[in-house]
C-alpha atoms as a PDB file:
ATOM      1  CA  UNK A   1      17.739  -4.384 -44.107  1.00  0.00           C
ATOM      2  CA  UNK A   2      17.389  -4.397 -47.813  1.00  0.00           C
ATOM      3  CA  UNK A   3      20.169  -3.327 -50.181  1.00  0.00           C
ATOM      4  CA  UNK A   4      19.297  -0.811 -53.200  1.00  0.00           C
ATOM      5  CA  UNK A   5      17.174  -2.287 -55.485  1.00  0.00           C
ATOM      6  CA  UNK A   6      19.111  -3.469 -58.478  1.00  0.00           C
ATOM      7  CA  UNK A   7      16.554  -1.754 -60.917  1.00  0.00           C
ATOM      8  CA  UNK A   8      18.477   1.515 -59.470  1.00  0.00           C
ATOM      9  CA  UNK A   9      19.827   2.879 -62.330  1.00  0.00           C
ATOM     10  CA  UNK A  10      23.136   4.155 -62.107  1.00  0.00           C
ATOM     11  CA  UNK A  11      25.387   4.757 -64.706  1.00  0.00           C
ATOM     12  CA  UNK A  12      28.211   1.424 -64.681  1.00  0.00           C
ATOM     13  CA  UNK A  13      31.475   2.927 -63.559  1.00  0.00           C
ATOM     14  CA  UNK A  14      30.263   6.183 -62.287  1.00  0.00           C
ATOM     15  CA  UNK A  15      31.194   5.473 -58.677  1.00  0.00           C
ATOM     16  CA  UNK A  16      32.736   1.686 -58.419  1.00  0.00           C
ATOM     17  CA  UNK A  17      31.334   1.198 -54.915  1.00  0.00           C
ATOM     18  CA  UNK A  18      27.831   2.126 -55.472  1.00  0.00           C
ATOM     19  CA  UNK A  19      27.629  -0.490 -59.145  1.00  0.00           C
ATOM     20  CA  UNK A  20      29.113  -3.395 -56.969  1.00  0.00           C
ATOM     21  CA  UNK A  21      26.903  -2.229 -54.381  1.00  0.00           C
ATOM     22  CA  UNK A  22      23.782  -2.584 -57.320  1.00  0.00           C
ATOM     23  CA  UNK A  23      24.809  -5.605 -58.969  1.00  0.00           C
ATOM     24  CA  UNK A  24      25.265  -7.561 -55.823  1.00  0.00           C
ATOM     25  CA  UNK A  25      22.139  -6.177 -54.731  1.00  0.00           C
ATOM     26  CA  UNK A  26      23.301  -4.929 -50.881  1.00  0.00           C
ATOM     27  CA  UNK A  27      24.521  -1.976 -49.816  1.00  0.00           C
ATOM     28  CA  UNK A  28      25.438  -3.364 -46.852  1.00  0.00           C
ATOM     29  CA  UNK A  29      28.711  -5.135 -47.706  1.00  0.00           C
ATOM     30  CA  UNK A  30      31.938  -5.357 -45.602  1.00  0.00           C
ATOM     31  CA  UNK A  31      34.107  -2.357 -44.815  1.00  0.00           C
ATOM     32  CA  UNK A  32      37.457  -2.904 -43.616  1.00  0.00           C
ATOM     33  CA  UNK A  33      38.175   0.376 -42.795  1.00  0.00           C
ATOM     34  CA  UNK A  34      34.508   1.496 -41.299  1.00  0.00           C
ATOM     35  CA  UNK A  35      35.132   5.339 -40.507  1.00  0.00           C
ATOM     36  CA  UNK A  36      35.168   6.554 -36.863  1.00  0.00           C
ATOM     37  CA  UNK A  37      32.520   9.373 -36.662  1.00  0.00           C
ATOM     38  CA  UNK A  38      33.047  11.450 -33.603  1.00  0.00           C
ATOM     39  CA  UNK A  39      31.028  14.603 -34.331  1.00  0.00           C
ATOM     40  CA  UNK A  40      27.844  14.633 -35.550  1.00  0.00           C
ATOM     41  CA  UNK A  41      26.718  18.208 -36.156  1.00  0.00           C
ATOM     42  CA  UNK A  42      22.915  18.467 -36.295  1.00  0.00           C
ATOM     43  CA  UNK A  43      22.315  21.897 -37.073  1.00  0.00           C
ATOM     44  CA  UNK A  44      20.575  23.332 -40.206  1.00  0.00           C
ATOM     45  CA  UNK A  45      22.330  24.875 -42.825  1.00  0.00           C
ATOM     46  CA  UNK A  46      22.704  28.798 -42.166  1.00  0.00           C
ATOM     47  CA  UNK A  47      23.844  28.416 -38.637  1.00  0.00           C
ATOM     48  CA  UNK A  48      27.633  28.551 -39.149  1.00  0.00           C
ATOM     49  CA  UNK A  49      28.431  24.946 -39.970  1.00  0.00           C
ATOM     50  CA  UNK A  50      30.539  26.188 -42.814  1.00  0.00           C
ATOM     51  CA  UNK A  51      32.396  28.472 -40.341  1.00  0.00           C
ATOM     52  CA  UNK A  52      32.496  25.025 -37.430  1.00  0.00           C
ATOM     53  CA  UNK A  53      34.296  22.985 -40.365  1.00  0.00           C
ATOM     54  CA  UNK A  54      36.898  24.980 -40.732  1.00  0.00           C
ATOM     55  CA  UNK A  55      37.155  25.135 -36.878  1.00  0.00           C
ATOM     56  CA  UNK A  56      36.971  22.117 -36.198  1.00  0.00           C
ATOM     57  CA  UNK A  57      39.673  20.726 -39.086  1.00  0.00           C
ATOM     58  CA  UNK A  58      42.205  23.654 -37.631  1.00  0.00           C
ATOM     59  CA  UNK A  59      41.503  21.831 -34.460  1.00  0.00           C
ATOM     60  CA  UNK A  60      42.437  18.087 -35.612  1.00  0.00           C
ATOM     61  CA  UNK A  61      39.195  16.751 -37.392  1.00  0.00           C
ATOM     62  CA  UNK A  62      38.038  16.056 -40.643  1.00  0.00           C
ATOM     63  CA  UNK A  63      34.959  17.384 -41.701  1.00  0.00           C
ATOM     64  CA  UNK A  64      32.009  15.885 -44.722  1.00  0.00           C
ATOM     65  CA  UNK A  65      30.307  18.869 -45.199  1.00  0.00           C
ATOM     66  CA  UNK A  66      27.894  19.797 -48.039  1.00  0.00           C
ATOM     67  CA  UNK A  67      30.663  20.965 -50.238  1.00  0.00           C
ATOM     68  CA  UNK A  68      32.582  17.391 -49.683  1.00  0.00           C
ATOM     69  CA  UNK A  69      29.550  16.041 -51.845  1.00  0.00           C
ATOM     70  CA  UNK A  70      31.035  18.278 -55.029  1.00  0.00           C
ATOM     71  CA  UNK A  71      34.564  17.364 -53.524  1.00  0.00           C
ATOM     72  CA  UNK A  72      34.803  13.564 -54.905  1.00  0.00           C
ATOM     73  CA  UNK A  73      34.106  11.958 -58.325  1.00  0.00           C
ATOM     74  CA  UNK A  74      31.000  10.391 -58.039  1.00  0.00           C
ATOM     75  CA  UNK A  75      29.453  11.461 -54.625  1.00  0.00           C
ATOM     76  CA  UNK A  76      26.863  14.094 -55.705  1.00  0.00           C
ATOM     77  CA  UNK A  77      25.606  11.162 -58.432  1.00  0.00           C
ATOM     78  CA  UNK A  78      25.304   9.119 -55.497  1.00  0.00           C
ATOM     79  CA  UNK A  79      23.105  11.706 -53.459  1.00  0.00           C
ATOM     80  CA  UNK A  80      21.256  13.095 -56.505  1.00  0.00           C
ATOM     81  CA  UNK A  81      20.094   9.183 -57.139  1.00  0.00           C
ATOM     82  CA  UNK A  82      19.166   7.967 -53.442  1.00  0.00           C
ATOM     83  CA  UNK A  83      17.483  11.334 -53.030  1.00  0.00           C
ATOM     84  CA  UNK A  84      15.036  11.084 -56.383  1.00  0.00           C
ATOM     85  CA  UNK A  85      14.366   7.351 -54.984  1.00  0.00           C
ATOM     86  CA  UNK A  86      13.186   8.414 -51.709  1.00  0.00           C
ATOM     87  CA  UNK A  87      11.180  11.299 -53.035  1.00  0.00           C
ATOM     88  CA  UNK A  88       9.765   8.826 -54.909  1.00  0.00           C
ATOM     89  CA  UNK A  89       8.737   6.750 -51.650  1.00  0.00           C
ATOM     90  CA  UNK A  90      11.053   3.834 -52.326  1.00  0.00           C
ATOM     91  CA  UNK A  91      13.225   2.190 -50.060  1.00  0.00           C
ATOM     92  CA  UNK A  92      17.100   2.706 -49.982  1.00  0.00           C
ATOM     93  CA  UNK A  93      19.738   1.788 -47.935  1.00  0.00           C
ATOM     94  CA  UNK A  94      22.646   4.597 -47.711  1.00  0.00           C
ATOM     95  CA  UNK A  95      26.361   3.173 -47.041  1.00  0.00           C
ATOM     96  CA  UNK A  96      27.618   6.125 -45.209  1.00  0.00           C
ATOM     97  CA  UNK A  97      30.667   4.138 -44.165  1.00  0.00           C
ATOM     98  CA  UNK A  98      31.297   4.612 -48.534  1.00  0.00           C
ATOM     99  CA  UNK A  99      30.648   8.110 -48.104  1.00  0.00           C
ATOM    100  CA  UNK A 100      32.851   8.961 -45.111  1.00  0.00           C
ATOM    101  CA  UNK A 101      36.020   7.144 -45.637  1.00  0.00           C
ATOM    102  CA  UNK A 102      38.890   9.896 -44.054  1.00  0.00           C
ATOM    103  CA  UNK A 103      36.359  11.633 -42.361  1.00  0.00           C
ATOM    104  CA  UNK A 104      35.126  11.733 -38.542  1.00  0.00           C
ATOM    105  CA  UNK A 105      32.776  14.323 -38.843  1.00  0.00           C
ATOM    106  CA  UNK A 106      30.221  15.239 -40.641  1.00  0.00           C
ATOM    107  CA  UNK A 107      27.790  18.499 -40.891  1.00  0.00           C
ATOM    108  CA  UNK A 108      25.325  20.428 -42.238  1.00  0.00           C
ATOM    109  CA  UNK A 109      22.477  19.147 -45.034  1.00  0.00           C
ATOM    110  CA  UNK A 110      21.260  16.841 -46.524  1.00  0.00           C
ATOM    111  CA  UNK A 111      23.151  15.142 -43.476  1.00  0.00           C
ATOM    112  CA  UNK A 112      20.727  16.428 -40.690  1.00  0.00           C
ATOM    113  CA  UNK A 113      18.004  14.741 -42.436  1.00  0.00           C
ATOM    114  CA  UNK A 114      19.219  11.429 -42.018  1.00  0.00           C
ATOM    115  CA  UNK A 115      20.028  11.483 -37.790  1.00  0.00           C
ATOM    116  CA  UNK A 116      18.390   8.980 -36.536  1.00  0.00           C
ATOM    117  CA  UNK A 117      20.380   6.537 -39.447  1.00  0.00           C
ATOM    118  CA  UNK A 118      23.332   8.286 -38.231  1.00  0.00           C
ATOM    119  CA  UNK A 119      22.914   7.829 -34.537  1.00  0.00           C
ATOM    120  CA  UNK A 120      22.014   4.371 -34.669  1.00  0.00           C
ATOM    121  CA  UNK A 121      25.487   3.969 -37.409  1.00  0.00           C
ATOM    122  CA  UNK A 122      27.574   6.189 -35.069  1.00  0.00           C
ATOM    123  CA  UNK A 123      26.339   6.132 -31.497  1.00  0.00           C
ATOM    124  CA  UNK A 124      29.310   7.133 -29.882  1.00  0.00           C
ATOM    125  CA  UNK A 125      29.656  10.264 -31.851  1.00  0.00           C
ATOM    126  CA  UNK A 126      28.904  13.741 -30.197  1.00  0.00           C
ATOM    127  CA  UNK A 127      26.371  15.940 -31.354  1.00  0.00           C
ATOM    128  CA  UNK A 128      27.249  19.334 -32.027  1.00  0.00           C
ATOM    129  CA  UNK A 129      24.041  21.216 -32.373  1.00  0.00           C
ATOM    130  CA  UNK A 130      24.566  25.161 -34.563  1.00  0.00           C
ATOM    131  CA  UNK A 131      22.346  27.576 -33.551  1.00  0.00           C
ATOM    132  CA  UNK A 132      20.900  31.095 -34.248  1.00  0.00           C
ATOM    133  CA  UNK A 133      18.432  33.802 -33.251  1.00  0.00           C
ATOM    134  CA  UNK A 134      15.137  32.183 -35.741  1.00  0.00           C
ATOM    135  CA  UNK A 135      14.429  35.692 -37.730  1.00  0.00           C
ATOM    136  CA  UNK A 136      18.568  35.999 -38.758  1.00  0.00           C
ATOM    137  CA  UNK A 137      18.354  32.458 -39.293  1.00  0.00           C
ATOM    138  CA  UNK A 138      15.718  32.889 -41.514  1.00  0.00           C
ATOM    139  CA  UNK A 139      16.605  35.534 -43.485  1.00  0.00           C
ATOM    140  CA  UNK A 140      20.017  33.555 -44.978  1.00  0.00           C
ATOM    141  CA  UNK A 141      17.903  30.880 -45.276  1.00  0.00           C
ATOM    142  CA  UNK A 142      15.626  31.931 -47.408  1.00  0.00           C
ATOM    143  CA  UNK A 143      18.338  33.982 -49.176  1.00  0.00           C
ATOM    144  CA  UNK A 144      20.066  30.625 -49.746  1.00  0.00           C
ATOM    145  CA  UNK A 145      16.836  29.289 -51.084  1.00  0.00           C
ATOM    146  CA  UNK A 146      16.220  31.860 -53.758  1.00  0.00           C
ATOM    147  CA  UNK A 147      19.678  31.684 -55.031  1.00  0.00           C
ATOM    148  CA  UNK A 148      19.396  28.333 -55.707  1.00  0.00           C
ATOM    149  CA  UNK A 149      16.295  28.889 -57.620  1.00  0.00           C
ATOM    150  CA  UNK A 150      18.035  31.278 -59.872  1.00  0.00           C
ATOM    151  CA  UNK A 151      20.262  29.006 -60.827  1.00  0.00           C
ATOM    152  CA  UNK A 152      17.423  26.707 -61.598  1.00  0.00           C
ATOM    153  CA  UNK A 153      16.106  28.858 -63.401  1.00  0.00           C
ATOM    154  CA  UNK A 154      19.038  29.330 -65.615  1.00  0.00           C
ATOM    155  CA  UNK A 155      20.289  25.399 -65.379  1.00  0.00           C
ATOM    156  CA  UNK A 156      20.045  25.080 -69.134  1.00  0.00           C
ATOM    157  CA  UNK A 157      22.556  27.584 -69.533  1.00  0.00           C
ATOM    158  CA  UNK A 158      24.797  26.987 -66.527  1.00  0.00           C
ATOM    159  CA  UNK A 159      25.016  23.132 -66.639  1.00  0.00           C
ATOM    160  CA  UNK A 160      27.701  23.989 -69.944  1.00  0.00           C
ATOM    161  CA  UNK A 161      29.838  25.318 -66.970  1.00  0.00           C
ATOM    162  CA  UNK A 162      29.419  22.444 -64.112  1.00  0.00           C
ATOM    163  CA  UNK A 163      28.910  18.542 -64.606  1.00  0.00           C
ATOM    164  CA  UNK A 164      27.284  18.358 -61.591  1.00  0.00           C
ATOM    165  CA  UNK A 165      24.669  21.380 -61.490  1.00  0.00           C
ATOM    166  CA  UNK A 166      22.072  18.569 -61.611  1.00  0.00           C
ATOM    167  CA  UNK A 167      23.098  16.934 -59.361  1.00  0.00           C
ATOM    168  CA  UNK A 168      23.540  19.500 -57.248  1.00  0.00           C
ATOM    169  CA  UNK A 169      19.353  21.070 -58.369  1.00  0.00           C
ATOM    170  CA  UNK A 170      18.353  17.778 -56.879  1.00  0.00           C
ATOM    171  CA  UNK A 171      19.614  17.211 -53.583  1.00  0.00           C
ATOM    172  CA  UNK A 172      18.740  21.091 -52.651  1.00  0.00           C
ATOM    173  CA  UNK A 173      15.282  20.707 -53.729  1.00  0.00           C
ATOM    174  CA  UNK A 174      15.434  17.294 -51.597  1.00  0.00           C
ATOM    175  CA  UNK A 175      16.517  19.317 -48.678  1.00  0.00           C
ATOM    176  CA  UNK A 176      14.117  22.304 -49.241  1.00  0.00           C
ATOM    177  CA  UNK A 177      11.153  19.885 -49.687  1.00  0.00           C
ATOM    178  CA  UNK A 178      11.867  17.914 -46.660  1.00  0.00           C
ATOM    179  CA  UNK A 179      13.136  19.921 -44.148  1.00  0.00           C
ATOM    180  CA  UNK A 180      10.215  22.375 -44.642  1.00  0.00           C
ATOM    181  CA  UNK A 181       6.706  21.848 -45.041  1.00  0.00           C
ATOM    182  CA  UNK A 182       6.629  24.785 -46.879  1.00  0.00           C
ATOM    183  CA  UNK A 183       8.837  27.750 -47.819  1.00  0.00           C
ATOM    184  CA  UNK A 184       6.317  30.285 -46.145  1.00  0.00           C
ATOM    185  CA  UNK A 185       8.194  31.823 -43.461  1.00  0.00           C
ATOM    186  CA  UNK A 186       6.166  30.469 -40.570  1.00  0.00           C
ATOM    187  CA  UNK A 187       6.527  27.310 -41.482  1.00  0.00           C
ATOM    188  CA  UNK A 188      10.242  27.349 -41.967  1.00  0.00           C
ATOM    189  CA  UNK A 189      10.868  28.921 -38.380  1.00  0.00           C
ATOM    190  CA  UNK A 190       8.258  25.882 -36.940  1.00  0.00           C
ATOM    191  CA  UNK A 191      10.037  23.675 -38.399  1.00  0.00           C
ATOM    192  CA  UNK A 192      13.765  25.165 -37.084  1.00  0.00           C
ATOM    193  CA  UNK A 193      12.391  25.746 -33.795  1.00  0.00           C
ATOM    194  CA  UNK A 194      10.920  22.399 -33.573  1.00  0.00           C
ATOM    195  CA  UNK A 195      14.406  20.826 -34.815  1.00  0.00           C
ATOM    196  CA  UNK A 196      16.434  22.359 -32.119  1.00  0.00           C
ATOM    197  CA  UNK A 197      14.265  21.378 -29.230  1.00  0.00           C
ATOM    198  CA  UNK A 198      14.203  17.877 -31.013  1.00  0.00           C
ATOM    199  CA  UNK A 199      18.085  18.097 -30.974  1.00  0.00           C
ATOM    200  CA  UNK A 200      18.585  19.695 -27.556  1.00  0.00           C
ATOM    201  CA  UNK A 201      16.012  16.737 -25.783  1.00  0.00           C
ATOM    202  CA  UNK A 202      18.669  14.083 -27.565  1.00  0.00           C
ATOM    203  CA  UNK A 203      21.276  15.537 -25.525  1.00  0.00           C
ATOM    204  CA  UNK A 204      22.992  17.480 -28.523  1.00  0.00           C
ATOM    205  CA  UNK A 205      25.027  20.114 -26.933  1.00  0.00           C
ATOM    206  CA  UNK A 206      24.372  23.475 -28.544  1.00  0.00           C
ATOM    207  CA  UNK A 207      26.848  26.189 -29.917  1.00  0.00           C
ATOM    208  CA  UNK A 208      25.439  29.488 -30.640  1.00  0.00           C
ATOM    209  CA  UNK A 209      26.493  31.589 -33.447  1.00  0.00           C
ATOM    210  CA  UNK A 210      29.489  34.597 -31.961  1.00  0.00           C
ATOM    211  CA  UNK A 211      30.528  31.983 -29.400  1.00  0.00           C
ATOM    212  CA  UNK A 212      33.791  31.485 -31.436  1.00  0.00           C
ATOM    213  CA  UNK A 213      36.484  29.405 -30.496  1.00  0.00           C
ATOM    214  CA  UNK A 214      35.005  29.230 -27.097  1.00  0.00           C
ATOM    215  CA  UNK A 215      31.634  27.293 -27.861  1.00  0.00           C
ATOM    216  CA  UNK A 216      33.625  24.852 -30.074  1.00  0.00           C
ATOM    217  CA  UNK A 217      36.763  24.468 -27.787  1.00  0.00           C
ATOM    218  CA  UNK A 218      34.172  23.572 -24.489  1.00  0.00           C
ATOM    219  CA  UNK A 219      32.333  21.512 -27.165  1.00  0.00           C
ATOM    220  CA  UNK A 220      34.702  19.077 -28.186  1.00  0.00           C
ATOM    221  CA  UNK A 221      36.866  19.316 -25.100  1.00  0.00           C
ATOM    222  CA  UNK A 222      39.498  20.968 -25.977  1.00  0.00           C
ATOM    223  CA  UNK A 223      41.051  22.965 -22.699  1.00  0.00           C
ATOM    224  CA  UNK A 224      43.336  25.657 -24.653  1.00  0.00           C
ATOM    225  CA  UNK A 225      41.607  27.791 -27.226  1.00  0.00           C
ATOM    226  CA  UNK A 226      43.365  28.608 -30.474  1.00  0.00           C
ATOM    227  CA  UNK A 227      45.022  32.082 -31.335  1.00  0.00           C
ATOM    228  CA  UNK A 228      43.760  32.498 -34.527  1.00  0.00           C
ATOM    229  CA  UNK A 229      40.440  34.289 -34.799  1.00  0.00           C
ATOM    230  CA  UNK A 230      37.802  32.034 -35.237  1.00  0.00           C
ATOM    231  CA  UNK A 231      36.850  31.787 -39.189  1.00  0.00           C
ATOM    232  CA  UNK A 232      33.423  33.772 -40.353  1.00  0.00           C
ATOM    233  CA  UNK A 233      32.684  32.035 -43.875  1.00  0.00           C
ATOM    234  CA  UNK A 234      30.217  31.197 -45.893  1.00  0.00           C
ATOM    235  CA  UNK A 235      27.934  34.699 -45.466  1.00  0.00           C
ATOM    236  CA  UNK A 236      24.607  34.581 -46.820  1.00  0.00           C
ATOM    237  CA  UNK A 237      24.701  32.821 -50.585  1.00  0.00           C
ATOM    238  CA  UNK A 238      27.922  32.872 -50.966  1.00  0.00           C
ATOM    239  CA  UNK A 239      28.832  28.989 -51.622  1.00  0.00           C
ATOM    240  CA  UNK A 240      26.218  29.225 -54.479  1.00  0.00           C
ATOM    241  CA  UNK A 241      28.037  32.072 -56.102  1.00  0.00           C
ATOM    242  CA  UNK A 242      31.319  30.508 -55.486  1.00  0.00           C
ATOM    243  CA  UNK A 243      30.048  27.155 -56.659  1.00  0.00           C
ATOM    244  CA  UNK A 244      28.983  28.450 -60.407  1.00  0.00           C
ATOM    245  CA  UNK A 245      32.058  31.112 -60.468  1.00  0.00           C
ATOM    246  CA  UNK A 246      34.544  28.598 -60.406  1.00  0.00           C
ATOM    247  CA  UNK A 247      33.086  26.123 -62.844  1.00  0.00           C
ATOM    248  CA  UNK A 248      32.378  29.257 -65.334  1.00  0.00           C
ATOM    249  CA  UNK A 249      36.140  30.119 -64.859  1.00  0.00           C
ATOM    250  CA  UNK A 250      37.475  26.699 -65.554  1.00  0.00           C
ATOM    251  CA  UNK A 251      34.764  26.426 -68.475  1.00  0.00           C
ATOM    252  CA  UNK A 252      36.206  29.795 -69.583  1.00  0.00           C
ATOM    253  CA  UNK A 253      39.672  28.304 -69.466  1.00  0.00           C
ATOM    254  CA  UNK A 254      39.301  24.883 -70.896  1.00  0.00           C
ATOM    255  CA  UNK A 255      37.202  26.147 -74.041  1.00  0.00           C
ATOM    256  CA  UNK A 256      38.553  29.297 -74.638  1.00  0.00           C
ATOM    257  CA  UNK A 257      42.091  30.226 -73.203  1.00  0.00           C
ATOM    258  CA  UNK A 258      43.574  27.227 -73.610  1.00  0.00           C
ATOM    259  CA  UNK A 259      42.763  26.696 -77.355  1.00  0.00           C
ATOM    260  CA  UNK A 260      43.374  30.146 -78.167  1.00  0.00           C
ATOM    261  CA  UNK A 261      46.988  29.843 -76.688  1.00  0.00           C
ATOM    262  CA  UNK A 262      47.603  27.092 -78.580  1.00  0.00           C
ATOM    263  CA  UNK A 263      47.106  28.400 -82.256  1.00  0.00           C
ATOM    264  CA  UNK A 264      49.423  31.612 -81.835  1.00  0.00           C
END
């Protein structure tokens, strides 16, 4: 396949794989350490794939997860830039292997939009397919949704407090515009419903949200379930919240309370 066109622009040195991948023109160059994916979890966002990270790290694995994009200098440049290239119909290759080194599983969005890439990359992996009842499912969906617009909303004035707020704008907008053909709510539960019985055909096997420790543990195989209580995270909008409270904070600190310390 074709590498990224060169014309790509990306700012020189922002991520040092991604330039070498530009100037040499292929994205498809060597890896000697080509990650071993063994889960690939297929469910949409607002289905407890927060919640089956956290499981399935406690139980030996290492998860790339939506948050793992904001996690590493340079990765949420490399989504935001593939992603406004495909909107704009052109063709890009994606070197996952880049974007999963140290992890063998990944989750969640903008992820689940790229399966059959993923499949034919990793097709030994499992697939670990999140579920809900469509109505709850839609409800923290669409709560997610219109959090995110507030802070789009407001981007001028919160982008002080986070580097990568753009970054972060575009790949959600990616997601929302390509998951769904449209944000009404029949649409979005068509095109959940129609996902899962997509997934469920391909052989994914399916964990329901409440099945705990139990739907993961028969999952992945593992005979003797932990005795910690399964973790419940990531309720409703929370990661949004959390995302711009933390950046504020440090903002707060690096402007404010650390200068003022240092003049008394």
């Amino acid at each position: 396949s074709s590498g990224i066109n060169a014309e790509w622009p990306l700012r020189p040195g922002a991520c040092p794989r991604v330039s070498s991948m530009i100037e040499k023109g292929d994205a498809g160059l060597p890896n000697p350490s080509q990650p071993n994916i063994r889960i690939i979890g297929v469910g949409y966002a607002r289905t407890g794939t927060y919640s089956l990270k956290v499981a399935l790290n406690f139980l030996g694995y290492k998860c790339y997860h939506f948050e793992d994009i904001f996690l590493h200098e340079g990765h949420s440049r490399y989504w935001a830039r593939l992603l406004e290239h495909l909107q704009k119909g052109e063709k890009v290759t994606i070197d996952w292997d880049y974007l999963f080194q140290g992890y063998d599983a990944v989750l969640d969005f903008p992820h689940v939009l790229f399966l059959d890439e993923l499949r034919v990359r990793y097709p030994k992996a499992t697939l670990l397919l999140t579920s809900r009842d469509a109505d709850t499912w839609l409800a923290s969906m669409k709560l997610l949704i219109g959090t995110g617009e507030g802070l789009r909303r407001h981007r001028s004035i919160l982008r002080y407090f986070s580097s990568n707020l753009d970054d972060f704008l575009t790949i959600t907008k990616y997601i929302n515009t390509t998951a769904f053909p449209s944000l009404t709510d029949t649409d979005m539960v068509a095109a959940y419903e129609r996902h899962n019985a997509e997934m469920r055909a391909a052989g994914a096997t399916e964990i329901t949200m409440g099945s705990g420790w139990r739907g993961v543990c028969d999952a992945v195989g593992v005979r003797t379930h932990p005795s910690v209580p399964y973790p419940q995270l990531n309720s409703h909008a929370g990661v949004l919240k959390t995302y711009v409270v933390k950046r504020f904070l440090r903002s707060l600190i690096l402007w404010y309370v650390l200068p003022t310390a240092t003049l008394r």
